[in-house]
N, C-alpha and C. Protein backbone atom coordinates (compact mmCIF):
# COMPACT_ATOMS: atom_id res chain seq x y z
N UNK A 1 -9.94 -45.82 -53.71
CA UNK A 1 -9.77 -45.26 -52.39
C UNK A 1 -9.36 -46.39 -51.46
N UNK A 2 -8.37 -46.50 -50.91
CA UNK A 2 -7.98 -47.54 -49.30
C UNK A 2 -8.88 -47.47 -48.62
N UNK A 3 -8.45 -48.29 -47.72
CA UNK A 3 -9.87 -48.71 -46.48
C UNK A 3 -9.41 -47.69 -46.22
N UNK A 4 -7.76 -47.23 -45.50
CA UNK A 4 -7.64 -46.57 -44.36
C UNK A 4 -8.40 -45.11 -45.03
N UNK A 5 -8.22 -44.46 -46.06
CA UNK A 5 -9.02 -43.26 -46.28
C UNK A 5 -9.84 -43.51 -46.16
N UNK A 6 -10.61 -44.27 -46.43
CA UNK A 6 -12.11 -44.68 -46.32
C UNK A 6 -12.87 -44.57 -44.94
N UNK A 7 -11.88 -44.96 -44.12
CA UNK A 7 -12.07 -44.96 -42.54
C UNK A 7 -11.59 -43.75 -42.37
N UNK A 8 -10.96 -43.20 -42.44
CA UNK A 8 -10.32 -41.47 -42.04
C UNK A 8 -12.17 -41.02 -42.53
N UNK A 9 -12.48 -41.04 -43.26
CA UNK A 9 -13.73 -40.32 -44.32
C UNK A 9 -14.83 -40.26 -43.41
N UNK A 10 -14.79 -41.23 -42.93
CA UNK A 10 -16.16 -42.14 -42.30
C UNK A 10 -15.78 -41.22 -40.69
N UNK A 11 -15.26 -41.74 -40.34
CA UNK A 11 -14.37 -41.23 -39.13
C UNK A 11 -14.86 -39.53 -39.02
N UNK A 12 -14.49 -38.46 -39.72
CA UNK A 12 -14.62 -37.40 -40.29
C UNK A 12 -16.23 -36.70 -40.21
N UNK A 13 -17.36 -37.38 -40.69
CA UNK A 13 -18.08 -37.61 -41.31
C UNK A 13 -18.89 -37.88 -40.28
N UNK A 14 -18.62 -39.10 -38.94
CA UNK A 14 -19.03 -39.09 -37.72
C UNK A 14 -18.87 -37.91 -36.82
N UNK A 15 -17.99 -37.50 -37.22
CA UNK A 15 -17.39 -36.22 -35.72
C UNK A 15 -18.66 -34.87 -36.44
N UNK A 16 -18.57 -34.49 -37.69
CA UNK A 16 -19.33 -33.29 -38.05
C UNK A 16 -20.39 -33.85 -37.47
N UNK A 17 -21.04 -35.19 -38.02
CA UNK A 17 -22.51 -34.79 -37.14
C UNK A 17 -22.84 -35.17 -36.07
N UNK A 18 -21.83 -36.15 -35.37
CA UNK A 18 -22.07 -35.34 -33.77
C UNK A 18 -21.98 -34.18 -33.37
N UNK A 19 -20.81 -33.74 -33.58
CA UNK A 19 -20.97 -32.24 -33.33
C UNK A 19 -22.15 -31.22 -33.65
N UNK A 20 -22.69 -31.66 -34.97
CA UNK A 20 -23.89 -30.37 -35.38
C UNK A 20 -25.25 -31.40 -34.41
N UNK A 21 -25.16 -32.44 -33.88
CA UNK A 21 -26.05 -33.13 -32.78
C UNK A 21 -26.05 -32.38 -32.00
N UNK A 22 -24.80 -32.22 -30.88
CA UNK A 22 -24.66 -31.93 -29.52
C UNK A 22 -24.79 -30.41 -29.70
N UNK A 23 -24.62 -29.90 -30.78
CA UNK A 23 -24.96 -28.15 -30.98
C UNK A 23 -26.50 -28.00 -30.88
N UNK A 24 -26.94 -28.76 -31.77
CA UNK A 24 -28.47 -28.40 -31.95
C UNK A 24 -29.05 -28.68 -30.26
N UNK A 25 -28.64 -29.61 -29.39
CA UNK A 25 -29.73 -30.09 -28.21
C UNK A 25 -29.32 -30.07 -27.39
N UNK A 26 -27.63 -29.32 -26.98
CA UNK A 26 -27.27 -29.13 -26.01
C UNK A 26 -27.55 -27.05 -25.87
N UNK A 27 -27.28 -26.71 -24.55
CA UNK A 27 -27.64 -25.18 -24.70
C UNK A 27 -26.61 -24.23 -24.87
N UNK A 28 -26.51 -23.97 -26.00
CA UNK A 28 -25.34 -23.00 -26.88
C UNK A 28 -25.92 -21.71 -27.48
N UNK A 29 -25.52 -20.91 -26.94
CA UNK A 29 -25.80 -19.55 -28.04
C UNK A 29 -26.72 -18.90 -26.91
N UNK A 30 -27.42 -17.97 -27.42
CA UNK A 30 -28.54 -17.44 -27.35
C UNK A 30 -29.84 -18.40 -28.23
N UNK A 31 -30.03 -19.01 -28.55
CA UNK A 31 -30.68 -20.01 -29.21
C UNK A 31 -31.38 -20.78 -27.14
N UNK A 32 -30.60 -21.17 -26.66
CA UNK A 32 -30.72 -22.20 -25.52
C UNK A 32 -31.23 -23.22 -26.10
N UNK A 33 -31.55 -24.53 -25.26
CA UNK A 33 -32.12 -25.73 -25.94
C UNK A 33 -32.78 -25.75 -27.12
N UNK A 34 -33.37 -24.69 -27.81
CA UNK A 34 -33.69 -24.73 -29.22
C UNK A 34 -33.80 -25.50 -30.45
N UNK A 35 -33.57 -26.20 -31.19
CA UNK A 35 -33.06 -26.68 -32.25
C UNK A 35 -32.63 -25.70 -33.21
N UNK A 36 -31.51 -25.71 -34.15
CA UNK A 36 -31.54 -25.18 -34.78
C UNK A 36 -32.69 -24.73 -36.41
N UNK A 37 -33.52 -25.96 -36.23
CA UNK A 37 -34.60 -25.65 -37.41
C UNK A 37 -36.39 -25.47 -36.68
N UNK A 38 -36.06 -25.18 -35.53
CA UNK A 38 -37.15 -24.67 -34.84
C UNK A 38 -37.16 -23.20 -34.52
N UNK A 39 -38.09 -22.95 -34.49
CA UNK A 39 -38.19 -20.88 -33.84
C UNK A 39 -38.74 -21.11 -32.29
N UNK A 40 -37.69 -20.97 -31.29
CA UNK A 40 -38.37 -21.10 -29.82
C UNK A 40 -39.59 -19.50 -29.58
N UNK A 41 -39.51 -19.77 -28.37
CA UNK A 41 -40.07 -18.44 -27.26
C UNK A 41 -39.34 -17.84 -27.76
N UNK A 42 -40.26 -15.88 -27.88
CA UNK A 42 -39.22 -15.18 -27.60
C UNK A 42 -39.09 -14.66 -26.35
N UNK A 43 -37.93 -14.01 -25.84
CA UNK A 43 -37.90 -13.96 -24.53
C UNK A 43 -38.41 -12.83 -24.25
N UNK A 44 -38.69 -12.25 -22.76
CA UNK A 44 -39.91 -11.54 -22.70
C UNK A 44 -38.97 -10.35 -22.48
N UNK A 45 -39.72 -9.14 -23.06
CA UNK A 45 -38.92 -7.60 -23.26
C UNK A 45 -38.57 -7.09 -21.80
N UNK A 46 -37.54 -6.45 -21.68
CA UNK A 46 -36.47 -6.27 -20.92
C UNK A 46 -37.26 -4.45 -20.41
N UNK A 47 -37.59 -4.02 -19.19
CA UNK A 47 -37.79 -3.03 -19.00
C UNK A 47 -36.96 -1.62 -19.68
N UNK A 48 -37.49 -0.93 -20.20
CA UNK A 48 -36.67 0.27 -20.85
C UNK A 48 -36.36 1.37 -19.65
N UNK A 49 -34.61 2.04 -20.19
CA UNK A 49 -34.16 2.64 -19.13
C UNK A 49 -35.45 4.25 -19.27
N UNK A 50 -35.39 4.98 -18.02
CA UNK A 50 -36.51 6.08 -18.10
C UNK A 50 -35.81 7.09 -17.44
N UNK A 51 -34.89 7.67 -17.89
CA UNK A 51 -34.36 8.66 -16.90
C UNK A 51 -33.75 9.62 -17.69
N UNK A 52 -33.56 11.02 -17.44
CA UNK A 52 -33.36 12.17 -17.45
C UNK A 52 -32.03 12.39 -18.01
N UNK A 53 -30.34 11.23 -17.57
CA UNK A 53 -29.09 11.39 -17.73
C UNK A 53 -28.78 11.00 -18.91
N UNK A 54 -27.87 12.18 -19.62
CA UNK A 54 -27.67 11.29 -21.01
C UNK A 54 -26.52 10.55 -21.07
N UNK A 55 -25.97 9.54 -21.70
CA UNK A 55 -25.52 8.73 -21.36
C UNK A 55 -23.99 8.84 -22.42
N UNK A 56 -23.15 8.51 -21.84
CA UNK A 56 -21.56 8.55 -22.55
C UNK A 56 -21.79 8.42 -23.86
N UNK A 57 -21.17 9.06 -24.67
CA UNK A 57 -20.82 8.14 -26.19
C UNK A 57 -19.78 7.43 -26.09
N UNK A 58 -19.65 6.26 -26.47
CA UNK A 58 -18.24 4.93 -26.70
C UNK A 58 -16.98 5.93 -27.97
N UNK A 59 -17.75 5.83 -29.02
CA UNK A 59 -16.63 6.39 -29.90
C UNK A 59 -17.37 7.61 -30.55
N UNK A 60 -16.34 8.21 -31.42
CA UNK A 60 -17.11 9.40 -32.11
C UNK A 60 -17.99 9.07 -33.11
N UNK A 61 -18.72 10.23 -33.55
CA UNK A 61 -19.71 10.04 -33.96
C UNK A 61 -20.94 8.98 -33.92
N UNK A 62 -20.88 8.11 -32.85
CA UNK A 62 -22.00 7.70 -32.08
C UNK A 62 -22.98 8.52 -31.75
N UNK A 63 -24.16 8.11 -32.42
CA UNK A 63 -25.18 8.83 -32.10
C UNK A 63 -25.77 8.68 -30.73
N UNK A 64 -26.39 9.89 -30.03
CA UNK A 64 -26.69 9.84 -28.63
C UNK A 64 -28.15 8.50 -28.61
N UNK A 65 -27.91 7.71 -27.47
CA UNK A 65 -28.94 6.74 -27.66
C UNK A 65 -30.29 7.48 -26.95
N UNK A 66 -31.49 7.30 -26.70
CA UNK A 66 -32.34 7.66 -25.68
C UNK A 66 -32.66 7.49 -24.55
N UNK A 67 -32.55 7.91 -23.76
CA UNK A 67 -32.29 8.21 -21.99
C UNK A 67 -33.67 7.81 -21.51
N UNK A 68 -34.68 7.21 -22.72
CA UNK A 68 -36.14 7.29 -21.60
C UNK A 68 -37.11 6.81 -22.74
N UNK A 69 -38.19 6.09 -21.86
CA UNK A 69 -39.19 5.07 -22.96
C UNK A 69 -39.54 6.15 -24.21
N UNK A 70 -40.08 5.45 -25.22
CA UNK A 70 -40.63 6.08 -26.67
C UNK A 70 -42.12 5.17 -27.05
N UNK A 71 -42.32 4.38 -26.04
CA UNK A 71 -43.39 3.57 -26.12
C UNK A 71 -44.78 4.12 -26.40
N UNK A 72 -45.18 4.17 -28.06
CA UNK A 72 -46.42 4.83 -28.12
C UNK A 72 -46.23 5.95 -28.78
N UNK A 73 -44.57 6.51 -28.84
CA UNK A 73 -44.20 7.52 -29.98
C UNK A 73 -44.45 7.59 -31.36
N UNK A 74 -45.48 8.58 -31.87
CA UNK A 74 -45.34 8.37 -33.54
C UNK A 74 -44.19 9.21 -33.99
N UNK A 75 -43.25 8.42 -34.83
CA UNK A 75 -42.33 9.16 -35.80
C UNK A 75 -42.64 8.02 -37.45
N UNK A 76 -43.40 8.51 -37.75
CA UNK A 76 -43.80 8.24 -39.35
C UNK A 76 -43.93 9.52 -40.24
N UNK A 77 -44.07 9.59 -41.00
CA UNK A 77 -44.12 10.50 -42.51
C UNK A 77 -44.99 11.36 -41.74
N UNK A 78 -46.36 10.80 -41.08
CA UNK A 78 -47.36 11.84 -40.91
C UNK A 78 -46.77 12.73 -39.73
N UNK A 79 -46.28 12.39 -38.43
CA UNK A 79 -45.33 13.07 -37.57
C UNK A 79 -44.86 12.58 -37.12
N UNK A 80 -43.62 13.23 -36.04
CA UNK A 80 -42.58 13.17 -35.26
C UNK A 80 -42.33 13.50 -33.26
N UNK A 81 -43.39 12.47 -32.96
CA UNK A 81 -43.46 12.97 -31.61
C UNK A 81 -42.20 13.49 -31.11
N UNK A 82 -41.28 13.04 -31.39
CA UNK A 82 -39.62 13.22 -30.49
C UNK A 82 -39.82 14.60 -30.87
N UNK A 83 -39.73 15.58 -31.77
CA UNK A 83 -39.60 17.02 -32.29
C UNK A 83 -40.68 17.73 -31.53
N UNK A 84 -41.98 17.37 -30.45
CA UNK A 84 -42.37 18.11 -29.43
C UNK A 84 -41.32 18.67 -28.26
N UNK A 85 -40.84 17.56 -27.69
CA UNK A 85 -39.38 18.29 -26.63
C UNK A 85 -38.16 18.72 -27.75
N UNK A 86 -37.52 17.93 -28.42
CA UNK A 86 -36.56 18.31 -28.88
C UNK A 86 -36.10 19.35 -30.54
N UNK A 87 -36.94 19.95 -30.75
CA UNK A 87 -37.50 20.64 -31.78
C UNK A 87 -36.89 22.01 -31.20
N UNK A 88 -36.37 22.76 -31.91
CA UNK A 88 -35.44 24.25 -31.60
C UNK A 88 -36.54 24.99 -31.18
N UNK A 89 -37.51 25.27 -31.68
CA UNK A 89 -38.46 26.03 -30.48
C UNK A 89 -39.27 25.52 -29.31
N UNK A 90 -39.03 23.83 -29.16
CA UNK A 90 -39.45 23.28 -28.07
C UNK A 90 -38.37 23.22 -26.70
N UNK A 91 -37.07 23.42 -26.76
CA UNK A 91 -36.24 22.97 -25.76
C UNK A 91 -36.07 23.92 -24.88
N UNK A 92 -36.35 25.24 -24.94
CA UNK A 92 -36.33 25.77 -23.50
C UNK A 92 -37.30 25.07 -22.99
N UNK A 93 -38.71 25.03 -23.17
CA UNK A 93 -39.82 24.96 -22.62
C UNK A 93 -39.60 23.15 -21.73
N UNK A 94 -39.27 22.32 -22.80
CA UNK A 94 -38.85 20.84 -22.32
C UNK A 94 -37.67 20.38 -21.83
N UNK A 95 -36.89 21.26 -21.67
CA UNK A 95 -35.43 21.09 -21.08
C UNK A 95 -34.82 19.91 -21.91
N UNK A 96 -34.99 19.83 -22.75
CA UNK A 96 -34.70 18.68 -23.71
C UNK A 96 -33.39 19.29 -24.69
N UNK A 97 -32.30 18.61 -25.19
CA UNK A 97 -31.37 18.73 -25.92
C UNK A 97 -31.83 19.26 -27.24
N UNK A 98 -31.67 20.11 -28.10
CA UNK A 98 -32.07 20.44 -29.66
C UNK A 98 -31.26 19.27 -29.94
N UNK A 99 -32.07 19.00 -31.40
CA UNK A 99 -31.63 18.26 -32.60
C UNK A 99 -30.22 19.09 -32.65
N UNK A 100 -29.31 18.08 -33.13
CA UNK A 100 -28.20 18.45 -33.72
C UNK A 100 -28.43 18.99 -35.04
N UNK A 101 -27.94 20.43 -35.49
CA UNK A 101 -27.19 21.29 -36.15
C UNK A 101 -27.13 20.30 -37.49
N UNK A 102 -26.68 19.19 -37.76
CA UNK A 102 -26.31 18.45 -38.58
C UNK A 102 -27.50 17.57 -39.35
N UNK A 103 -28.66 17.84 -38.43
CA UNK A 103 -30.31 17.54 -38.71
C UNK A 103 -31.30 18.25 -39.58
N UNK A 104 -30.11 19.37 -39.77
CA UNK A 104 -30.95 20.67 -40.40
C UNK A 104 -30.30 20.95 -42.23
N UNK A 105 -29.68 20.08 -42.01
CA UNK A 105 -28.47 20.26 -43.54
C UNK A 105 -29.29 19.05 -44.41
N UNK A 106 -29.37 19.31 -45.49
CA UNK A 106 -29.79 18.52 -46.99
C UNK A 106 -28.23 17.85 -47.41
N UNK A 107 -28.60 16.92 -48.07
CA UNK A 107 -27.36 15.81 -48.62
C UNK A 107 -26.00 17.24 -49.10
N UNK A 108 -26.33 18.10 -49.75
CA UNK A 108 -25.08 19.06 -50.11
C UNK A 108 -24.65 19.72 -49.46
N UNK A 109 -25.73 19.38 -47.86
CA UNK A 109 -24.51 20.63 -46.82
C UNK A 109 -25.50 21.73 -46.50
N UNK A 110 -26.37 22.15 -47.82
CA UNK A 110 -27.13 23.37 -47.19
C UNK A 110 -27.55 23.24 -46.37
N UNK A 111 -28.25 24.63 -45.42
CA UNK A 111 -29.06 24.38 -43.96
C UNK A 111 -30.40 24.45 -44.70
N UNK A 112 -31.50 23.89 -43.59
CA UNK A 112 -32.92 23.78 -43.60
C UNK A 112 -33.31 24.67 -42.53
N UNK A 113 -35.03 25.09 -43.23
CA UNK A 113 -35.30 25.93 -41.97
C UNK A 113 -35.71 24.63 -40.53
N UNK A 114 -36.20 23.42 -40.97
CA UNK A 114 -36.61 22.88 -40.17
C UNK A 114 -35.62 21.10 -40.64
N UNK A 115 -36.19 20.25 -39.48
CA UNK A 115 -34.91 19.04 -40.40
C UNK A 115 -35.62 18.50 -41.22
N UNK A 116 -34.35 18.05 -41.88
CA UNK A 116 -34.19 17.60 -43.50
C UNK A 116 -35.15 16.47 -43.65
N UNK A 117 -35.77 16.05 -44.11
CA UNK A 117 -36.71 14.65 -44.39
C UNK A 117 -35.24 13.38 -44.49
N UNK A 118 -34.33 13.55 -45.09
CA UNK A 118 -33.50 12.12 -44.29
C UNK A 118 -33.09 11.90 -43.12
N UNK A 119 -33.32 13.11 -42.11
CA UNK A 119 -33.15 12.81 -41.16
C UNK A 119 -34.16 13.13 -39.84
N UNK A 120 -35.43 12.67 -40.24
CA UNK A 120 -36.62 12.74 -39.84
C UNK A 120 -36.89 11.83 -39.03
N UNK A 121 -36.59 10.34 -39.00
CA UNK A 121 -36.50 9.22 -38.53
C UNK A 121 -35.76 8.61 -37.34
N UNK A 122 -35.75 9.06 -36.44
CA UNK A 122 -34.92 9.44 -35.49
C UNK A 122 -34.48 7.70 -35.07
N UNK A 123 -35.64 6.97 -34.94
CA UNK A 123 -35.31 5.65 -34.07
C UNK A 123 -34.18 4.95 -35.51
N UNK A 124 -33.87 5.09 -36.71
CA UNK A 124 -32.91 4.65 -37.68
C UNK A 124 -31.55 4.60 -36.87
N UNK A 125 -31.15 5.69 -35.72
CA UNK A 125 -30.10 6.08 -35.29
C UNK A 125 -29.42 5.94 -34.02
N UNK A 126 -31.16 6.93 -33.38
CA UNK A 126 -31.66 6.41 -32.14
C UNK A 126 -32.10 5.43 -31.34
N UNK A 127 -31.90 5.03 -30.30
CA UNK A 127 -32.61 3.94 -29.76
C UNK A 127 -32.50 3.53 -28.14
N UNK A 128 -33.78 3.82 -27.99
CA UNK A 128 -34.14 3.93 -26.35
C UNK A 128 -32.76 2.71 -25.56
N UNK A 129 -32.33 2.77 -24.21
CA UNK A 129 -31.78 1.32 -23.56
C UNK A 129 -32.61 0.53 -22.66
N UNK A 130 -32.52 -0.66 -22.49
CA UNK A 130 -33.30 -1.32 -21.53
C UNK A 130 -32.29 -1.72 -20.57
N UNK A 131 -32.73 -2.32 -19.29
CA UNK A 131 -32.33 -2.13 -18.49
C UNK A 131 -32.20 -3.88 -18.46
N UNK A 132 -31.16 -4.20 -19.05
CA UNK A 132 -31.05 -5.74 -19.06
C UNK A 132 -29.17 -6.12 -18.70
N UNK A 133 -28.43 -7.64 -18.76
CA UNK A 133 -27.33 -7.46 -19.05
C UNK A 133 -27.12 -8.39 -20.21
N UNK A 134 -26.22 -7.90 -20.47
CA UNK A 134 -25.89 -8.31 -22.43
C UNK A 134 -25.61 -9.91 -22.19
N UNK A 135 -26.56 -10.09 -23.46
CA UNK A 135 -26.33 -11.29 -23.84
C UNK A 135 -25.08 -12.46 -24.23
N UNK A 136 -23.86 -11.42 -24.58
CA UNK A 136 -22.70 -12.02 -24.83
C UNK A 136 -22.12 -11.17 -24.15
N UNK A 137 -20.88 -11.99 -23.68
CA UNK A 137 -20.05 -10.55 -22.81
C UNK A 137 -18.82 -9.84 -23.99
N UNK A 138 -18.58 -8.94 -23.66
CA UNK A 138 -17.28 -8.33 -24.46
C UNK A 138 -16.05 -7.85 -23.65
N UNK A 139 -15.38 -7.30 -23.83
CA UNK A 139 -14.12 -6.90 -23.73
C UNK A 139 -14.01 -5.14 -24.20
N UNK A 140 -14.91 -4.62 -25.14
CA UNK A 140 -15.20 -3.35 -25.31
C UNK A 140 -14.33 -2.33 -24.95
N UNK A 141 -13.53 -1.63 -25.01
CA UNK A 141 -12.94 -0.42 -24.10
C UNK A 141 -13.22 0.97 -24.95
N UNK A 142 -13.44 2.03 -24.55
CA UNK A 142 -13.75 3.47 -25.50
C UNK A 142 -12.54 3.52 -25.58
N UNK A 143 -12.72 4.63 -26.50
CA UNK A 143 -11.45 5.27 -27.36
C UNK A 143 -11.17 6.08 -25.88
N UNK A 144 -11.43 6.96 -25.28
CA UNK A 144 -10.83 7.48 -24.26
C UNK A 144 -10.08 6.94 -23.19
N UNK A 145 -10.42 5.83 -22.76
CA UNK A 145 -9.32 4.93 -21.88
C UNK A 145 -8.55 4.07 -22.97
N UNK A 146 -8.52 3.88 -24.41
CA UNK A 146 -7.65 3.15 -25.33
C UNK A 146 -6.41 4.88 -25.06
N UNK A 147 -6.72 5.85 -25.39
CA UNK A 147 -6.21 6.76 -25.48
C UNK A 147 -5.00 7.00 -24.12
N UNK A 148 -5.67 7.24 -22.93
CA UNK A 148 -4.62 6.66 -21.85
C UNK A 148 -4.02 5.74 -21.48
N UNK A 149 -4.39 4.32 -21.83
CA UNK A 149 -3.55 3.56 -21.54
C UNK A 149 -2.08 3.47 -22.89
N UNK A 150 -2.63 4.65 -23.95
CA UNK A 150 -0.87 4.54 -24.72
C UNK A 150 -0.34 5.64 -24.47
N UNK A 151 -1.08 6.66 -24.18
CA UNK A 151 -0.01 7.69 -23.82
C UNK A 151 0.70 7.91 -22.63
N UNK A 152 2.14 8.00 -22.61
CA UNK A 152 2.50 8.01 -21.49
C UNK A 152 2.53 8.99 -20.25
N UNK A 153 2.08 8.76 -19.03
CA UNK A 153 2.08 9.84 -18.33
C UNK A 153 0.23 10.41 -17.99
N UNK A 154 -0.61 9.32 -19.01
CA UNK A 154 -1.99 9.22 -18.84
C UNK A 154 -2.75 9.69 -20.30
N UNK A 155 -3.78 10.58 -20.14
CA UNK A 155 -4.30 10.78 -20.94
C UNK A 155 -3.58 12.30 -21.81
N UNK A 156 -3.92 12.52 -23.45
CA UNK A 156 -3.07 13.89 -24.22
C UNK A 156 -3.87 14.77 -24.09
């Protein structure tokens, strides 16, 4: 090997671990001052949204998120608090949305009289919002304004 590779190597070799230096102890990420082989604080939970409006879906088949705390909800094998309001004979009484139609079908499609045990588990899908702002920013746009900004003349 030449010096000069030798020095390119070395050279090389300096820059990675400064760099994985100034990563680990400068404040990058969601990590903040952290180290990377340390577990910091976690940061303290973000108030959950509590309100009545249900909230846009982004794209299809997005499942509806939850409009309001679940704090203290049992949904395990033994029961399903969410199926007190939203349970087909609970929603006049709770003004609450029924389970989707699609809650009531077994893996082949048949209907159930009541929902299916795979889809018993509501928070798998579901999941309350808190009232925080996002940790990374995005760029995000729904399919409904992707949709007007190509068709011409606005939205089809």
């Amino acid at each position: 090997m030449t010096s000069a590779l030798r020095t390119l190597l070395v050279v090389a070799v300096l820059l990675v671990a400064a760099g994985s230096l100034a990563a680990q102890t400068l404040n990058f990420g969601l990590r903040g001052a952290t180290p990377l082989n340390d577990e910091g604080p976690a940061p303290p939970m973000a108030p959950t949204r509590n309100t009545a409006e249900r909230e846009a879906r982004n794209y299809p088949e997005q499942p509806p998120v939850i409009p309001h705390s679940i704090d203290g909800y049992q949904v395990d094998i033994r029961g399903n608090k969410c199926l007190s309001c939203h349970a087909r004979a609970r929603t006049a009484e709770s003004q609450a949305p029924m389970v989707s139609i699609t809650h009531f079908m077994d893996r082949d499609g048949q209907f159930l009289a009541s929902v299916s045990p795979r889809r018993f588990f509501c928070t798998e899908c579901h999941v309350p919002q808190s009232v925080t702002n996002p940790p990374v920013s995005n760029d995000f746009v729904d399919i409904d304004t992707m949709l007007s900004r190509e068709a011409p003349g606005g939205r089809r």
